[in-house]
Protein backbone atom coordinates (compact mmCIF):
# COMPACT_ATOMS: atom_id res chain seq x y z
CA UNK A 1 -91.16 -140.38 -51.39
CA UNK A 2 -92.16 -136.95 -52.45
CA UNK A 3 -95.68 -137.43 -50.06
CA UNK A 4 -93.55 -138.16 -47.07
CA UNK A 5 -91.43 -135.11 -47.68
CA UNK A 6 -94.68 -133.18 -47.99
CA UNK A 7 -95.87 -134.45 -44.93
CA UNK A 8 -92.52 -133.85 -43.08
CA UNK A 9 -92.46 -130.11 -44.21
CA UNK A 10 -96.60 -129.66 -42.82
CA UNK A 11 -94.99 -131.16 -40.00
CA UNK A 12 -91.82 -128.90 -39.74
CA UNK A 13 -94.02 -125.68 -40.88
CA UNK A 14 -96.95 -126.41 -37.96
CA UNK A 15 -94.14 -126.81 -35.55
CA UNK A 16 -92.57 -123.60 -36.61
CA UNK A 17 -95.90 -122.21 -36.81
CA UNK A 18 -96.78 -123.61 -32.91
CA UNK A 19 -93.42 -121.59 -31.60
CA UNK A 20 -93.76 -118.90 -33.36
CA UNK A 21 -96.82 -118.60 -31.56
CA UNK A 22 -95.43 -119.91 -27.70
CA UNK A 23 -92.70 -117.40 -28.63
CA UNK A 24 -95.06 -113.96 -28.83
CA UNK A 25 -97.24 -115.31 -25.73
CA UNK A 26 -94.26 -115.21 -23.56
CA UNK A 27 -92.80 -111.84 -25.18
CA UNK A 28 -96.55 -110.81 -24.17
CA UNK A 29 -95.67 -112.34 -20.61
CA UNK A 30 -92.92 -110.43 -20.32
CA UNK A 31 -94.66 -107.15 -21.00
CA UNK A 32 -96.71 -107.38 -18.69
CA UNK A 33 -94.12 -108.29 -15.84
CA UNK A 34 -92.24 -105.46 -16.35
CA UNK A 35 -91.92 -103.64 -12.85
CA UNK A 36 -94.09 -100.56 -14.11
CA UNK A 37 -96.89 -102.39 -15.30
CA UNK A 38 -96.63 -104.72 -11.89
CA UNK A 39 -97.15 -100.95 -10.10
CA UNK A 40 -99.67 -99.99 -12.41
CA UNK A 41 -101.54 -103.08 -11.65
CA UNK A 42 -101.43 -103.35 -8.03
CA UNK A 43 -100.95 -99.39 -6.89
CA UNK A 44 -104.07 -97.47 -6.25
CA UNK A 45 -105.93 -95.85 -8.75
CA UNK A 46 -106.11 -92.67 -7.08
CA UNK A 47 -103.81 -90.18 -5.19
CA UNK A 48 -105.97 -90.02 -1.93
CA UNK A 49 -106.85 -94.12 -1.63
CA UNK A 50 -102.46 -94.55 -0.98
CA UNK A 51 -102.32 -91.23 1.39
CA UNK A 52 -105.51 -92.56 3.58
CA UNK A 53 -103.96 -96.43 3.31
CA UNK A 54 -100.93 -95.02 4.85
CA UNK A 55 -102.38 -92.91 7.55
CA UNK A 56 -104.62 -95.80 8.72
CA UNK A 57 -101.24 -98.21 8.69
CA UNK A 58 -99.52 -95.75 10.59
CA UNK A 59 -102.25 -95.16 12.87
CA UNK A 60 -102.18 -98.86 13.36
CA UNK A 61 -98.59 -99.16 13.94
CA UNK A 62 -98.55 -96.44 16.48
CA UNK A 63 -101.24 -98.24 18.81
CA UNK A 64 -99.86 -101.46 18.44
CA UNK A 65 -96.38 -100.00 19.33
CA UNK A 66 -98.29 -98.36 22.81
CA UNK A 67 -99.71 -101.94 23.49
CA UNK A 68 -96.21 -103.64 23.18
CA UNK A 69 -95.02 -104.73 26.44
CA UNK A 70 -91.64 -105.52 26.86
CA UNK A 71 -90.98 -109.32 28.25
């Protein structure tokens, strides 16, 4: 009897063990979906790559407005 309750508590503690572990991977998860670390990930690096990304989409809005032809 006492080798089956050994083996249930190495089975209980591995579990524990196992969730523990599931547990901090998806607090580590979460970290990293916070909304500043999504910006930090997918914002440009630098100041002048967002300015010129902007001009160019508003350069590109502009001309497609001028194309756009009322039906």
């Amino acid at each position: 009897m006492d080798r089956q309750a050994a083996v249930i508590k190495s089975e209980m503690t591995q579990t524990r063990a196992d969730l523990d572990y599931k547990l901090s991977q998806l607090e580590a998860r979460a970290r990293e979906m916070t909304p500043r670390r999504y910006v930090q990930r997918h914002m440009p690096e630098y100041f002048w790559e967002g300015t010129i990304g902007s001009a160019l989409l508003a350069i590109g809005g502009w001309m497609a407005w001028r194309h756009y032809r009322p039906a």
